[in-house]
C-alpha atoms as a PDB file:
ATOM      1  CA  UNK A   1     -56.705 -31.077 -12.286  1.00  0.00           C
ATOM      2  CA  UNK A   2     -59.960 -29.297 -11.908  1.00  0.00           C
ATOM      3  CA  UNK A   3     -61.544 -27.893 -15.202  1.00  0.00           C
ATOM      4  CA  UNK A   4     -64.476 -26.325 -13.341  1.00  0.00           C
ATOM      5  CA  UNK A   5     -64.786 -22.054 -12.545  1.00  0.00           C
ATOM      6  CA  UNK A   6     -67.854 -20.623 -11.904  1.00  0.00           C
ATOM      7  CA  UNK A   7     -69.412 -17.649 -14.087  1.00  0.00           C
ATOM      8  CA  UNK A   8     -71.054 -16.323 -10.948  1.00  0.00           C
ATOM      9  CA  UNK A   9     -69.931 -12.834 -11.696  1.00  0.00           C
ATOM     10  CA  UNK A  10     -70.766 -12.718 -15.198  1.00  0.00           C
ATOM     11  CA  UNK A  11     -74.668 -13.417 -14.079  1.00  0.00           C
ATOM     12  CA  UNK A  12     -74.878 -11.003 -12.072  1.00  0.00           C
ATOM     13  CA  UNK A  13     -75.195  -8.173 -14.748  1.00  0.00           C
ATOM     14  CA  UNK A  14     -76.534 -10.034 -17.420  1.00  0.00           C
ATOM     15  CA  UNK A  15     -79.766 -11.235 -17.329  1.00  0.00           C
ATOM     16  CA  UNK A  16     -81.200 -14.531 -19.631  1.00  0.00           C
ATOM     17  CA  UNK A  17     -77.653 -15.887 -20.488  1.00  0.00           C
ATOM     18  CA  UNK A  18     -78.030 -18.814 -17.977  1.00  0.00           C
ATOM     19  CA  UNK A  19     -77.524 -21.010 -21.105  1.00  0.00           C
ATOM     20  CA  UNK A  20     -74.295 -19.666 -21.458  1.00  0.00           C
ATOM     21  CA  UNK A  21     -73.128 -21.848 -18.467  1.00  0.00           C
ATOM     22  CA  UNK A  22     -74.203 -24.994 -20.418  1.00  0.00           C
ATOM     23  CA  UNK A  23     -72.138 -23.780 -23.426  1.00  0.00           C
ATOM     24  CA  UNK A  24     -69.255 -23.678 -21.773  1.00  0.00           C
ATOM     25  CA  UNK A  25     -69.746 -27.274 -19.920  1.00  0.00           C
ATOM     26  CA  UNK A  26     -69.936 -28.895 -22.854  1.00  0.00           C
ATOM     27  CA  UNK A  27     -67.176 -27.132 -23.973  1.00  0.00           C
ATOM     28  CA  UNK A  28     -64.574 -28.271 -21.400  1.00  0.00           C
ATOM     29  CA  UNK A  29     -65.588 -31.747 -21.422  1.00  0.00           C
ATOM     30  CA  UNK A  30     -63.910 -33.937 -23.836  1.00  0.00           C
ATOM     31  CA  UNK A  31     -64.861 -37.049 -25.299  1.00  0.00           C
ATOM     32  CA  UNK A  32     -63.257 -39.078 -27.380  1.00  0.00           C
ATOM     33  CA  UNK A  33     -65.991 -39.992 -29.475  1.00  0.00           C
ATOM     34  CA  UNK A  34     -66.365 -36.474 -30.830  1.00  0.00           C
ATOM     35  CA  UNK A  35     -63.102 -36.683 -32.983  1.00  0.00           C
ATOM     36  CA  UNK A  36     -64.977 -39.682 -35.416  1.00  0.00           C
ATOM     37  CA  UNK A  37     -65.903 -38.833 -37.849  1.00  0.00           C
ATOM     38  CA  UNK A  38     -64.137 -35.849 -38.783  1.00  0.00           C
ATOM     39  CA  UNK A  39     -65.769 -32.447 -39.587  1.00  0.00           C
ATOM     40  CA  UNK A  40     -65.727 -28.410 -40.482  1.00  0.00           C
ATOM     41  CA  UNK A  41     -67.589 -25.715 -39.694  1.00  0.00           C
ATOM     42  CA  UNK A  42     -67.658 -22.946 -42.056  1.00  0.00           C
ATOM     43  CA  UNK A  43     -68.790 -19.190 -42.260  1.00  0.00           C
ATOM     44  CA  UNK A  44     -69.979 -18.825 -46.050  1.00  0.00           C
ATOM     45  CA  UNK A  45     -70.786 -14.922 -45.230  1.00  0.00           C
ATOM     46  CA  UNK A  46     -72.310 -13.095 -42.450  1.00  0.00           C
ATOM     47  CA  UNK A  47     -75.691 -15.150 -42.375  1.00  0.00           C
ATOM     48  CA  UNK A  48     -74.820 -18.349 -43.732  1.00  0.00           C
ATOM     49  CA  UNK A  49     -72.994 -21.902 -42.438  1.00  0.00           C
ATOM     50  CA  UNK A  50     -72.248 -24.905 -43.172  1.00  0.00           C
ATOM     51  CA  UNK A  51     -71.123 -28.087 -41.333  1.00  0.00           C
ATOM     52  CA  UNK A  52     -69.369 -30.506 -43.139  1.00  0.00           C
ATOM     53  CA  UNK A  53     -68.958 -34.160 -42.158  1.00  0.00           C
ATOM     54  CA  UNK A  54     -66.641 -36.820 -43.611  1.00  0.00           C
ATOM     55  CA  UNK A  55     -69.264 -39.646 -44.341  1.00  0.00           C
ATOM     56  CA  UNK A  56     -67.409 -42.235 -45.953  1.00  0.00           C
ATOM     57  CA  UNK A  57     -68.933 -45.393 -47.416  1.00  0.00           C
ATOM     58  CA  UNK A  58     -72.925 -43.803 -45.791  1.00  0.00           C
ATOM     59  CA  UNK A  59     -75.901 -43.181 -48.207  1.00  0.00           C
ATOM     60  CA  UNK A  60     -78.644 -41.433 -47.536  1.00  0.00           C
ATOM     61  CA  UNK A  61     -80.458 -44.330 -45.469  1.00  0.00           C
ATOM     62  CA  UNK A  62     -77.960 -44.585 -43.067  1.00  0.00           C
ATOM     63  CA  UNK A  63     -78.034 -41.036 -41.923  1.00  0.00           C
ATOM     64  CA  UNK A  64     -80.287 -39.047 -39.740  1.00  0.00           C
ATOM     65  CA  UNK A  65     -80.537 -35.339 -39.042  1.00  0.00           C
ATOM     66  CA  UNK A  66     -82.819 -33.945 -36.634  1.00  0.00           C
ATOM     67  CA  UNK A  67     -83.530 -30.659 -34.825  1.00  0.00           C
ATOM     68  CA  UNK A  68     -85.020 -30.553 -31.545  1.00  0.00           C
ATOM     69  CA  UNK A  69     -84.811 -27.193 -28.872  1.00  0.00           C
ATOM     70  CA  UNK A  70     -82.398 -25.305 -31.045  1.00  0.00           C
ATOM     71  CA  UNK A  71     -79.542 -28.705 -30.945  1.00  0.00           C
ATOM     72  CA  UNK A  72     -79.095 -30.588 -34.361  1.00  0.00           C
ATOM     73  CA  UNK A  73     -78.427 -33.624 -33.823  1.00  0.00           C
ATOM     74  CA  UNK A  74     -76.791 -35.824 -36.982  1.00  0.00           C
ATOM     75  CA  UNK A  75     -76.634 -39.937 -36.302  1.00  0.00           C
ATOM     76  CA  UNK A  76     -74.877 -42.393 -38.959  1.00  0.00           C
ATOM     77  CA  UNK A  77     -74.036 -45.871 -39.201  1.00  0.00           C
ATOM     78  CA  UNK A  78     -74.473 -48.827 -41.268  1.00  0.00           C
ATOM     79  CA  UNK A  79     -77.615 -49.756 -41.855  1.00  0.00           C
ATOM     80  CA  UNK A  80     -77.167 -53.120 -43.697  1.00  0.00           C
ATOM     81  CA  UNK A  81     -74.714 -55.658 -42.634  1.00  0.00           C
ATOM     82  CA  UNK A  82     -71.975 -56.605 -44.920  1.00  0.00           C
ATOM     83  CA  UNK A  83     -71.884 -59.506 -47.021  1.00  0.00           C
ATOM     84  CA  UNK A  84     -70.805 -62.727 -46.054  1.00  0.00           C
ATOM     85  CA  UNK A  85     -68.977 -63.121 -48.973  1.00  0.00           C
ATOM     86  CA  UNK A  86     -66.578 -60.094 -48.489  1.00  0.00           C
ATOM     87  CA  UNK A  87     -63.551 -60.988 -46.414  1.00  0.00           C
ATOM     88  CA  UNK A  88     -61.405 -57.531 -45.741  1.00  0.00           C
ATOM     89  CA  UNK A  89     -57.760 -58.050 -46.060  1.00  0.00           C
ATOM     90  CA  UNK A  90     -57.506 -54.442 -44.761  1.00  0.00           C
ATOM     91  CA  UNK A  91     -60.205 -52.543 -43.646  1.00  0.00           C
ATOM     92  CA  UNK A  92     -59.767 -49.152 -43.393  1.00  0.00           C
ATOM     93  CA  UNK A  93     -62.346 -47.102 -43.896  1.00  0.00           C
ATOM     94  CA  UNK A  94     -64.453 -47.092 -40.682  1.00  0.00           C
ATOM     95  CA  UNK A  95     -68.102 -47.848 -40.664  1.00  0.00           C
ATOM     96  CA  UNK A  96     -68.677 -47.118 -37.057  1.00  0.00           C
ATOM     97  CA  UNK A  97     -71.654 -45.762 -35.659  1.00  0.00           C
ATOM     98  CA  UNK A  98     -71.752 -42.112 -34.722  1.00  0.00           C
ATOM     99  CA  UNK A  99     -73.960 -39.021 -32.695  1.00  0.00           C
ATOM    100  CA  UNK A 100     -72.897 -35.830 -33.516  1.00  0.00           C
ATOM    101  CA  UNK A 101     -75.090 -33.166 -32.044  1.00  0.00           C
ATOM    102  CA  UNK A 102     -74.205 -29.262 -32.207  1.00  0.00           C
ATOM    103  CA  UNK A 103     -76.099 -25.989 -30.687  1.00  0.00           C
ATOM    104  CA  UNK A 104     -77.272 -23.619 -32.571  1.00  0.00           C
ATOM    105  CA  UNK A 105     -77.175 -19.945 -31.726  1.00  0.00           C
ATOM    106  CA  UNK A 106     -80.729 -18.194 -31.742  1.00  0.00           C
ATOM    107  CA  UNK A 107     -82.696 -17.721 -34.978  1.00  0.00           C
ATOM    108  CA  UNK A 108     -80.119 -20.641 -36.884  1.00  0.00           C
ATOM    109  CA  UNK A 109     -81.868 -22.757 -39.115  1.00  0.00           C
ATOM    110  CA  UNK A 110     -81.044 -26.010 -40.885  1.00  0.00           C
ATOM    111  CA  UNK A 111     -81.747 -24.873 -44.455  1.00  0.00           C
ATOM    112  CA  UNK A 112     -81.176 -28.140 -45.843  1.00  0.00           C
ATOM    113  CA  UNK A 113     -78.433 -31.028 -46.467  1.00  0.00           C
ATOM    114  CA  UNK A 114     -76.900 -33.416 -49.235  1.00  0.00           C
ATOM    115  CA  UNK A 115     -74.472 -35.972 -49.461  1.00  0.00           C
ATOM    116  CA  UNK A 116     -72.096 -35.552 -52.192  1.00  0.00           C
ATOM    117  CA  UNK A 117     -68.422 -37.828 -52.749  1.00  0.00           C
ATOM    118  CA  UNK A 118     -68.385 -39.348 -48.902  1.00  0.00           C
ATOM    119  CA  UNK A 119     -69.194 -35.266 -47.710  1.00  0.00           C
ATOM    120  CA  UNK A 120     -72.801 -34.868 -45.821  1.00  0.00           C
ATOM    121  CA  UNK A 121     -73.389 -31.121 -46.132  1.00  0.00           C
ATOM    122  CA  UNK A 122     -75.940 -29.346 -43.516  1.00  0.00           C
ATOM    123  CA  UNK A 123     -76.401 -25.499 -44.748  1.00  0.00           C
ATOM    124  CA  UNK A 124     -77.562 -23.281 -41.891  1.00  0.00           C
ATOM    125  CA  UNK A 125     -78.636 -19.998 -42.291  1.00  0.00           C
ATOM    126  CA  UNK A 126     -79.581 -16.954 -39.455  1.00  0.00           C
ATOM    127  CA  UNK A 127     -83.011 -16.018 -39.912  1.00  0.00           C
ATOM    128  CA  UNK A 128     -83.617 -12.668 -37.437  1.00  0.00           C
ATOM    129  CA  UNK A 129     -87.019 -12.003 -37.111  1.00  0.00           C
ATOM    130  CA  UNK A 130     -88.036  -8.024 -37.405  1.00  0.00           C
ATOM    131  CA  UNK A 131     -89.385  -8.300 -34.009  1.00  0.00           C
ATOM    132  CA  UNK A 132     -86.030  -9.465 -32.807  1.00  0.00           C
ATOM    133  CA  UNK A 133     -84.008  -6.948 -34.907  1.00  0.00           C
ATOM    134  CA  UNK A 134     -82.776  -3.851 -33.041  1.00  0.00           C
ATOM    135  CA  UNK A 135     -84.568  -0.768 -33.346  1.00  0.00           C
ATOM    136  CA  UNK A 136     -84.105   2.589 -32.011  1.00  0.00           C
ATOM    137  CA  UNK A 137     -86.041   4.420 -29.620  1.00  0.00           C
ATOM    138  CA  UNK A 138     -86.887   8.056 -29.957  1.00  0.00           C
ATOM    139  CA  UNK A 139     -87.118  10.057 -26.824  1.00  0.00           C
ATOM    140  CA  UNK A 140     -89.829  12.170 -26.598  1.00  0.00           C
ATOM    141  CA  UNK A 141     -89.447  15.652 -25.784  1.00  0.00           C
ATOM    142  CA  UNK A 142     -91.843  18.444 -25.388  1.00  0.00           C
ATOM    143  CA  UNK A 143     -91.251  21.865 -27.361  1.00  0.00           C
ATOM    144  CA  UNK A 144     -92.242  23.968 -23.939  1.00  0.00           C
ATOM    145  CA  UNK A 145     -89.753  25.862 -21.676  1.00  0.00           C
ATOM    146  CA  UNK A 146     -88.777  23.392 -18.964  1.00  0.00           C
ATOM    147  CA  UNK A 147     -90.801  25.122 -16.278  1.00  0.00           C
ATOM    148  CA  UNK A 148     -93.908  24.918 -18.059  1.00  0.00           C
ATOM    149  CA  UNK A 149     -93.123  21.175 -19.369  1.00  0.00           C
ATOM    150  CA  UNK A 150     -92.437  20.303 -15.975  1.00  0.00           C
ATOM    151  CA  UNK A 151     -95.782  21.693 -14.291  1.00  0.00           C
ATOM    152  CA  UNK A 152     -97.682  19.663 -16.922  1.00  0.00           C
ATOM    153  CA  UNK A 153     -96.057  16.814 -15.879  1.00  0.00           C
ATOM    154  CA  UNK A 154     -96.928  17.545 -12.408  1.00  0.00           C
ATOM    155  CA  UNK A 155     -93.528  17.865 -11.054  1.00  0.00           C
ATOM    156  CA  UNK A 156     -92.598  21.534  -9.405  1.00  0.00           C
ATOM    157  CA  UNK A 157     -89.529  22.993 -10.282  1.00  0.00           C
ATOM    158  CA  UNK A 158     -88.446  25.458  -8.487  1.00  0.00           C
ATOM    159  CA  UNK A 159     -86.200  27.605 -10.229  1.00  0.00           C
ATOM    160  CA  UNK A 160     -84.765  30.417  -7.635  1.00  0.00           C
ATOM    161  CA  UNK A 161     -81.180  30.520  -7.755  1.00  0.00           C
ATOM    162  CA  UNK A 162     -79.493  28.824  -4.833  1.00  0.00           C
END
């Protein structure tokens, strides 16, 4: 079965959202190694987020967060072997190695993280610059009768009735 449409049309009257087509790639494929480890995503209000991953038996050494071109990327693993001494009976608690990397929207920023009872916690928050933020435009209009607004302008109007 073939995942793949094309989003042709929607480029056509949008202009700059080329990235979108990568979005929604990445969206349709599936790998399995994005269930481990487990995670949320949550809305805290209407400028803040935060992910949070289930980082059982990590400390702080044997994770990595980094942002590079507006993807954060989080790695973990073990960074020290076991001891030899230890023999697991049952071991259920995985230690695997992971890459977990998600895209952030425009103007998302990784505000900070901490690891807290086997939860890593990555706080975003949407920082709009003013230059960014909508503003309105005022039209300008002149206070003349058209005729006269529209000779200044250099345009002729001719205003005989037709």
């Amino acid at each position: 079965m073939n995942t793949a449409f094309s989003l042709a049309p929607l480029f056509r009257s949008s202009i700059g959202f080329d990235r979108f087509n990568d979005l929604f790639e990445t969206a349709l494929r599936s790998d399995a190694a994005t269930s481990y480890p487990p995670y949320n995503v949550e809305k805290h209000g209407d400028d803040d987020y935060r992910i949070v991953i289930a980082a059982a038996g990590l400390q702080d050494a044997d994770l990595d967060i980094q942002v590079e071109r507006d993807v954060l990327t989080i790695t973990g693993g073990r960074r020290e072997k076991a001891s030899e001494q230890v023999q697991y009976l049952h071991q259920g608690i995985a230690q695997r190695a992971f890459k977990l990397s998600f895209r952030l929207a425009d103007h998302i920023e990784v505000r900070g993280a901490s690891l807290k009872h086997g939860l890593l916690n990555v706080d975003l928050v949407r920082r709009v610059p003013e230059a960014a933020k909508p503003r309105r435009i005022s039209i300008a209009g002149d206070s003349l009768p058209q005729t006269a607004g529209a000779a200044a302008n250099g345009v002729t109007v001719d205003q005989r009735a037709a």
